[in-house]
C-alpha atoms as a PDB file:
ATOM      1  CA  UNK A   1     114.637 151.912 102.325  1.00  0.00           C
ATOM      2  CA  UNK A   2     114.477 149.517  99.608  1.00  0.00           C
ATOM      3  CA  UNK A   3     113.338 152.713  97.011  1.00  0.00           C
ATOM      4  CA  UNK A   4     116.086 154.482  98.103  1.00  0.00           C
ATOM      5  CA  UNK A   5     118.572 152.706  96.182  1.00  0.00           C
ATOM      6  CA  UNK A   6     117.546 153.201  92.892  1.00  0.00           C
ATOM      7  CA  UNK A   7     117.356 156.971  93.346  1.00  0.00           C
ATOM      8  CA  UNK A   8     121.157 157.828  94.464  1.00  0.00           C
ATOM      9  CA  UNK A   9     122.643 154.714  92.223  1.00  0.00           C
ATOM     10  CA  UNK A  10     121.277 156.552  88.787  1.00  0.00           C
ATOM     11  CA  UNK A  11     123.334 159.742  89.710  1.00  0.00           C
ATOM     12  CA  UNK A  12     126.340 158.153  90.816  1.00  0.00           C
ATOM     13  CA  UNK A  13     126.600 156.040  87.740  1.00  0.00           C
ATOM     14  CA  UNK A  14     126.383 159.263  85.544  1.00  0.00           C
ATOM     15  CA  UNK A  15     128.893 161.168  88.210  1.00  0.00           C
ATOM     16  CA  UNK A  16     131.529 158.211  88.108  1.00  0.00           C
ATOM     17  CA  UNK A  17     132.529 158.700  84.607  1.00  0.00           C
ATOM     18  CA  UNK A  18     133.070 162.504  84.923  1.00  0.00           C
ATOM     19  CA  UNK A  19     135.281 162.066  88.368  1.00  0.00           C
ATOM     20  CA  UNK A  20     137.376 159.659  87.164  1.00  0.00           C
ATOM     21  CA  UNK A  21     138.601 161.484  84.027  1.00  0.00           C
ATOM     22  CA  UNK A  22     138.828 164.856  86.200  1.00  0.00           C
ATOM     23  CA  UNK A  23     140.807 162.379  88.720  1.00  0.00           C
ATOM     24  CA  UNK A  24     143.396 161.370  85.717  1.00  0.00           C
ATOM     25  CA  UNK A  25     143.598 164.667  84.098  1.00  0.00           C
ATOM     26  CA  UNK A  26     144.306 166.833  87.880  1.00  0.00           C
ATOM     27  CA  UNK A  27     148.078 167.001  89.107  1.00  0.00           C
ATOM     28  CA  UNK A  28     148.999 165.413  92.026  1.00  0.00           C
ATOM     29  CA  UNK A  29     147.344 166.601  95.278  1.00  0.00           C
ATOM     30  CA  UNK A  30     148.692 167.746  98.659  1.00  0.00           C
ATOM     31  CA  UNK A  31     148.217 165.064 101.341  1.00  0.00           C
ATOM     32  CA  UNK A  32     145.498 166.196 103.984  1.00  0.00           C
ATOM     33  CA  UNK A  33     147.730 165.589 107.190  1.00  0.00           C
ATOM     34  CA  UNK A  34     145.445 165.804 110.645  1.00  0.00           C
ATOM     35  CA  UNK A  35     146.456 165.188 114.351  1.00  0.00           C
ATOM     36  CA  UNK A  36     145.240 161.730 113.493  1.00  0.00           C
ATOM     37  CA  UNK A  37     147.532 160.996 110.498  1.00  0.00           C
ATOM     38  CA  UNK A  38     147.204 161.421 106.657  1.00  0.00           C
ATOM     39  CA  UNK A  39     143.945 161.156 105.158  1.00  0.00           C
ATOM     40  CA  UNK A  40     144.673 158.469 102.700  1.00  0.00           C
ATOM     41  CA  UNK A  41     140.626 158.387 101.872  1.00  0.00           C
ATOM     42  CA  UNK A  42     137.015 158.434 101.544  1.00  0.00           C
ATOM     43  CA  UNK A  43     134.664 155.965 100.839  1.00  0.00           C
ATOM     44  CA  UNK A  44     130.765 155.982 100.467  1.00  0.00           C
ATOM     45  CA  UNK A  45     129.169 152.254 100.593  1.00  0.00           C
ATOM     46  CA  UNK A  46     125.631 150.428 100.808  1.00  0.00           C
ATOM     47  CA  UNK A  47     125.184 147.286 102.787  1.00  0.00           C
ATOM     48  CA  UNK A  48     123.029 144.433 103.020  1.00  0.00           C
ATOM     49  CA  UNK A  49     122.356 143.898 106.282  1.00  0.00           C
ATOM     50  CA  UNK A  50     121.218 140.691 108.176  1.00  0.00           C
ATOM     51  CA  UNK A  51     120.389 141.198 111.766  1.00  0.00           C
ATOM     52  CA  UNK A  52     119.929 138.920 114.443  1.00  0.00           C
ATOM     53  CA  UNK A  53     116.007 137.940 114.478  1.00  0.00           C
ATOM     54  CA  UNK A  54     115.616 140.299 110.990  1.00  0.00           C
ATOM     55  CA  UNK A  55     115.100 139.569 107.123  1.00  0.00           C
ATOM     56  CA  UNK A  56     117.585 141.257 105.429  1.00  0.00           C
ATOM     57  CA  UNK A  57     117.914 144.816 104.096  1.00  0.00           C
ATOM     58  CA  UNK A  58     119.632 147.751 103.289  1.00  0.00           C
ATOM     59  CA  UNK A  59     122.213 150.266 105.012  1.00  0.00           C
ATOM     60  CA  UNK A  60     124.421 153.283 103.909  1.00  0.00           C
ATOM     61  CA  UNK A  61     127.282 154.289 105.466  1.00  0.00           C
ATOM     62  CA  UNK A  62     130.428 156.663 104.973  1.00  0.00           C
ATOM     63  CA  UNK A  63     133.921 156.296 106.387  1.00  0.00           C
ATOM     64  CA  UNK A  64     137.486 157.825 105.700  1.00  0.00           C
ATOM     65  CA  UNK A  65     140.532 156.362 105.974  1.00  0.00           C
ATOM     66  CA  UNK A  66     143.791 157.804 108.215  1.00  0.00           C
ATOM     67  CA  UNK A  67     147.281 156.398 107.791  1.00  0.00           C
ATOM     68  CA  UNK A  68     148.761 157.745 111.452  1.00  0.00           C
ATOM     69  CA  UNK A  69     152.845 158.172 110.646  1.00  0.00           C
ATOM     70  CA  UNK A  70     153.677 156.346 113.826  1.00  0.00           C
ATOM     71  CA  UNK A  71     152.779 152.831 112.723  1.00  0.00           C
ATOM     72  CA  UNK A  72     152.959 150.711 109.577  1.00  0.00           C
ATOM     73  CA  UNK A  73     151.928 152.339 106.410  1.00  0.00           C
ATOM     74  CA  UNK A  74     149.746 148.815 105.545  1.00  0.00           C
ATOM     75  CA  UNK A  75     147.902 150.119 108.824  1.00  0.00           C
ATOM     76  CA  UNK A  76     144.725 152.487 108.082  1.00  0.00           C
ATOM     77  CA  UNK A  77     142.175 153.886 111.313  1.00  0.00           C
ATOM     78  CA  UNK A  78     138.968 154.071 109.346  1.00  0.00           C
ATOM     79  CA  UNK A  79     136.014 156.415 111.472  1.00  0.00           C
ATOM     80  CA  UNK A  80     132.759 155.413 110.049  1.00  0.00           C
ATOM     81  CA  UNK A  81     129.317 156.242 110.145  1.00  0.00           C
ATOM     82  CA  UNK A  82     126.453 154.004 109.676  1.00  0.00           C
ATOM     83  CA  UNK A  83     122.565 154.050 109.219  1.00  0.00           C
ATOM     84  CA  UNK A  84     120.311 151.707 108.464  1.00  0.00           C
ATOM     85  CA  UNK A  85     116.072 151.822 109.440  1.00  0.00           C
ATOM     86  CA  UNK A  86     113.632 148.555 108.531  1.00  0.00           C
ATOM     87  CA  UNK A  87     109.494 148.916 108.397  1.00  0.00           C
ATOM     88  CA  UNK A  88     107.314 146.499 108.125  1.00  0.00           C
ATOM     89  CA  UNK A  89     103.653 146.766 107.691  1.00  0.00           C
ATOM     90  CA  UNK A  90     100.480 143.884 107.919  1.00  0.00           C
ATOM     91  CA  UNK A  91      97.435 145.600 106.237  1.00  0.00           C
ATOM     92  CA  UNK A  92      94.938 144.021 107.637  1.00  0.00           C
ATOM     93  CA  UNK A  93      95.604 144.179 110.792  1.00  0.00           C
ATOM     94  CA  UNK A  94      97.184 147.686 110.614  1.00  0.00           C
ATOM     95  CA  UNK A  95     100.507 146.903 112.459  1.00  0.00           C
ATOM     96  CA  UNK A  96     103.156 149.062 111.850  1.00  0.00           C
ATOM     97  CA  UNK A  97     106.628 147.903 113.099  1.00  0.00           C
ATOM     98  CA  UNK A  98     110.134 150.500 112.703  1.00  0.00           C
ATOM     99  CA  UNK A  99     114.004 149.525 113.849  1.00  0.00           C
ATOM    100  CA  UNK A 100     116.592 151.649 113.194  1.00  0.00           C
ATOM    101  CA  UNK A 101     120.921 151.837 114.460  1.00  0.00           C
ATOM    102  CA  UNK A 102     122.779 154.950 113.570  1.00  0.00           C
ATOM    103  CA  UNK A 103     125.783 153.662 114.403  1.00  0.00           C
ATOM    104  CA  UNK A 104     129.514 155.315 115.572  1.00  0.00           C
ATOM    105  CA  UNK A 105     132.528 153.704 114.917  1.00  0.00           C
ATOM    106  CA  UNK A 106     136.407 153.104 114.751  1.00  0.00           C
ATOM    107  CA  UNK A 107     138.248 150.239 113.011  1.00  0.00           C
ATOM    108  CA  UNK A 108     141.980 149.407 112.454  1.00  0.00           C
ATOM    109  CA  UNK A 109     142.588 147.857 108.958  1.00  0.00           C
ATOM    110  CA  UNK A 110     145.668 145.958 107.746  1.00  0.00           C
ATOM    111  CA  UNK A 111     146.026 146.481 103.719  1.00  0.00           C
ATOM    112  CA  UNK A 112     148.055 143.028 102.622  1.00  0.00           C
ATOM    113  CA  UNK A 113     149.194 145.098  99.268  1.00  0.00           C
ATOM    114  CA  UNK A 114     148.664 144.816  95.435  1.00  0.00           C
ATOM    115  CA  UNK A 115     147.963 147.364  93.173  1.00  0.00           C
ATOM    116  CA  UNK A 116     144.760 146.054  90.981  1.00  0.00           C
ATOM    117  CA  UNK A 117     143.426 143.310  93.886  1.00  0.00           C
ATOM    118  CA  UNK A 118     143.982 144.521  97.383  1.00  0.00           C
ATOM    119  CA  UNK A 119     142.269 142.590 100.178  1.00  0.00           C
ATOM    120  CA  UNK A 120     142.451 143.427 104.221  1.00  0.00           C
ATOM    121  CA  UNK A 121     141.721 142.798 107.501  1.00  0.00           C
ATOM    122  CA  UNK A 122     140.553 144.631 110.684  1.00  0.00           C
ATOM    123  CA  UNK A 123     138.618 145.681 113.835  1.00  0.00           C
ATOM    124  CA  UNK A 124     136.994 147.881 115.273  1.00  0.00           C
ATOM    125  CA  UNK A 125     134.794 149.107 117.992  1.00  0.00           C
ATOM    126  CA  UNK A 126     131.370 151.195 118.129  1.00  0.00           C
ATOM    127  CA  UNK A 127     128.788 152.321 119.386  1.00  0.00           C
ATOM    128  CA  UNK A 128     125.217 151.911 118.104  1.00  0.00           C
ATOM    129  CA  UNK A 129     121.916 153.850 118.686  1.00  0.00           C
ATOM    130  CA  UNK A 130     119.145 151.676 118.291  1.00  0.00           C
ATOM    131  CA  UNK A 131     115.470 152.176 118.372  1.00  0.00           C
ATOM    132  CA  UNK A 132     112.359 150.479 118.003  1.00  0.00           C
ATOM    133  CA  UNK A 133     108.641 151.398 117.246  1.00  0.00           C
ATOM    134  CA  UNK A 134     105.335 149.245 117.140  1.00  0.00           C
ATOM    135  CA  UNK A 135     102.233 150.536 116.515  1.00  0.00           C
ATOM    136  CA  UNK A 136      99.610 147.841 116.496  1.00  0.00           C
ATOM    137  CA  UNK A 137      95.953 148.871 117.249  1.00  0.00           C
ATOM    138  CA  UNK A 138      94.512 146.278 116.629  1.00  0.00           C
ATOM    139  CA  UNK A 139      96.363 144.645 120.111  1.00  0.00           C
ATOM    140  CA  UNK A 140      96.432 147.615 122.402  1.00  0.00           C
ATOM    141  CA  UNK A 141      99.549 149.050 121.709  1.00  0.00           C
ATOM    142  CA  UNK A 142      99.695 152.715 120.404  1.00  0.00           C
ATOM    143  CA  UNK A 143     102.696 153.917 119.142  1.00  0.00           C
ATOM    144  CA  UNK A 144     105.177 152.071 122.041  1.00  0.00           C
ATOM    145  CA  UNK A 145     108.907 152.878 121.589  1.00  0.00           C
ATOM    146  CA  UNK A 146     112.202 151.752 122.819  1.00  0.00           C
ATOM    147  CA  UNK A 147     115.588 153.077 122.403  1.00  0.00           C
ATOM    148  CA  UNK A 148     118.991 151.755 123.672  1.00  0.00           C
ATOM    149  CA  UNK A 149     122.364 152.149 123.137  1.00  0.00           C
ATOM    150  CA  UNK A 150     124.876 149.632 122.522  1.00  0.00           C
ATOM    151  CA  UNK A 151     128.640 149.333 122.163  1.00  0.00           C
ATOM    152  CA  UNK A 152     130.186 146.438 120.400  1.00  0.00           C
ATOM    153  CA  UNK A 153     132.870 144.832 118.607  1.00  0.00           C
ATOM    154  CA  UNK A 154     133.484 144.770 114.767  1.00  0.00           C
ATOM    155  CA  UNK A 155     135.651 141.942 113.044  1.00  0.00           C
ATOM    156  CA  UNK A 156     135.919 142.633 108.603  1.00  0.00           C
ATOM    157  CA  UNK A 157     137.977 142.036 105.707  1.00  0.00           C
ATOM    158  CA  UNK A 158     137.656 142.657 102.385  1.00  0.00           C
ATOM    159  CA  UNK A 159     139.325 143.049  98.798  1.00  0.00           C
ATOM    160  CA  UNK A 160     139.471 146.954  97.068  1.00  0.00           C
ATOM    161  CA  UNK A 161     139.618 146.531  93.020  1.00  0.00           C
ATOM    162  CA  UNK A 162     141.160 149.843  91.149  1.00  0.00           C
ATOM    163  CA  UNK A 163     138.972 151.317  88.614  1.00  0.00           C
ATOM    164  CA  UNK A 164     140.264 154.451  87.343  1.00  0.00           C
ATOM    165  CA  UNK A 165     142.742 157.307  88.986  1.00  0.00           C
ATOM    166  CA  UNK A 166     142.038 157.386  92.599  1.00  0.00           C
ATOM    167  CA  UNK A 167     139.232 155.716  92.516  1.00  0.00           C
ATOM    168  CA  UNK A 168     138.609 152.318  94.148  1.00  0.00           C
ATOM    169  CA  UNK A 169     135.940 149.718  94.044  1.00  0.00           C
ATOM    170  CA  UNK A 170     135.103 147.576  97.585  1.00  0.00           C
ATOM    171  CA  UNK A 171     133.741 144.592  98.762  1.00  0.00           C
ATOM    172  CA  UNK A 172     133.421 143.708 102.536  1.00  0.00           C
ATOM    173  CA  UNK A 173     132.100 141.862 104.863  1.00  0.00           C
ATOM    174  CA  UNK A 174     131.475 143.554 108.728  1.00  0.00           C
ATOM    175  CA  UNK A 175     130.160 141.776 111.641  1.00  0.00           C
ATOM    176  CA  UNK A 176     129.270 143.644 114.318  1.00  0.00           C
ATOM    177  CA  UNK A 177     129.025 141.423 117.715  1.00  0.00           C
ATOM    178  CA  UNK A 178     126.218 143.593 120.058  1.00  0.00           C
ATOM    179  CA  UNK A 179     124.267 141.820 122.278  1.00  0.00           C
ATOM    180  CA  UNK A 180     120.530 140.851 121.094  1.00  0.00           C
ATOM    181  CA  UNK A 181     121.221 142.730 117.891  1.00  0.00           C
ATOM    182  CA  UNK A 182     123.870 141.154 116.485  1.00  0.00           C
ATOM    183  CA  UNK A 183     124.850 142.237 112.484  1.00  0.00           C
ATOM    184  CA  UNK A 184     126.239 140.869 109.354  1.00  0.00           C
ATOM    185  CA  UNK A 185     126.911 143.612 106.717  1.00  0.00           C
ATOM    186  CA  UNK A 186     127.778 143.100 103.443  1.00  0.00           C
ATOM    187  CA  UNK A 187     129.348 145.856 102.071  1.00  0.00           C
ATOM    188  CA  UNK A 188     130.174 147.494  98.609  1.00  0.00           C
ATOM    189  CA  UNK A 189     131.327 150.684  97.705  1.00  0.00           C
ATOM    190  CA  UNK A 190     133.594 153.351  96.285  1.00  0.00           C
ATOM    191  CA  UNK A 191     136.726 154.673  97.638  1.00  0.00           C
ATOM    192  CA  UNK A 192     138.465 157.854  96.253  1.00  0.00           C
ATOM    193  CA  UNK A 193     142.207 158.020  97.462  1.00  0.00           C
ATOM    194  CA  UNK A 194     143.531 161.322  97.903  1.00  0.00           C
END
């Protein structure tokens, strides 16, 4: 996962550019209404994860944002998806460890305003699909596996800088409370707000 980064970063820093001056230049769009609300965005991140009994490493995730008419236009429902997988291999001894969470979820975020510095707050709930995989020869164990899932509770906040047009920088910070696999992200991205 660590490689991965440096492929899809060099293509969306020569894409960023290009959208934004397309996003200044194109009229005002139509809001995309749904049976959930208005979709106000969407937003593409990376995070640094630290899990419970883990080093730290990456993630990606994607998420939209909904403004539902019926509440508080600082109030956003943001569906997300999440992904993150962590290897490890000893040489010598030719172990061979894998964890990965694909993970579901739902949050409610408060926007406390601005234009150029806009922080929030939220929470959410979801559910994550974890699994597990050791290989390790060497002690007896041949490819053993484990797979569970988890629901759990998410608590973030987080401040969204405007760059250019609808476009939006983030930085978060998620903490996902799931028993024995508990989860710090910290998140940045890029929103664009349609």
């Amino acid at each position: 996962m660590r490689n991965v980064r440096p492929l899809w970063a060099l293509p969306l820093a020569l894409a960023l550019p290009a959208a934004a001056r397309a996003a200044a230049t194109s009229p005002a769009s139509t809001p995309v209404v749904t049976p959930a609300g208005t979709l106000t965005a969407v937003e593409a991140l990376t995070s640094t994860v630290l899990q419970e009994g883990q080093s730290s490493f990456s993630g990606l995730a994607l998420r939209v944002r909904f403004q539902p008419p019926q509440l508080m236009k600082q109030f956003e429902i943001m569906p997300t998806i999440e992904w993150w997988r962590n290897s490890n291999t000893i040489q010598p001894y030719g172990i061979e460890t894998t964890r990965k969470d694909a993970t579901l979820g739902v949050d409610g975020r408060w926007n406390f305003g601005g234009t150029t510095f806009k922080p929030y707050a939220g929470a959410g709930f979801a559910l994550h699909f974890l699994s597990n995989r050791v290989s390790a020869p060497i002690l007896g164990l041949n490819e053993a596996t484990d797979s569970v899932t988890k629901g759990g509770l998410a608590l973030l906040g987080g401040v969204a800088f405007a760059l250019s047009g609808k476009f939006d920088n983030f930085i978060d910070v998620k903490y996902h409370h799931v028993t024995d696999y508990r989860q710090l992200k910290i998140n940045w991205g890029i929103s664009y707000n349609l």
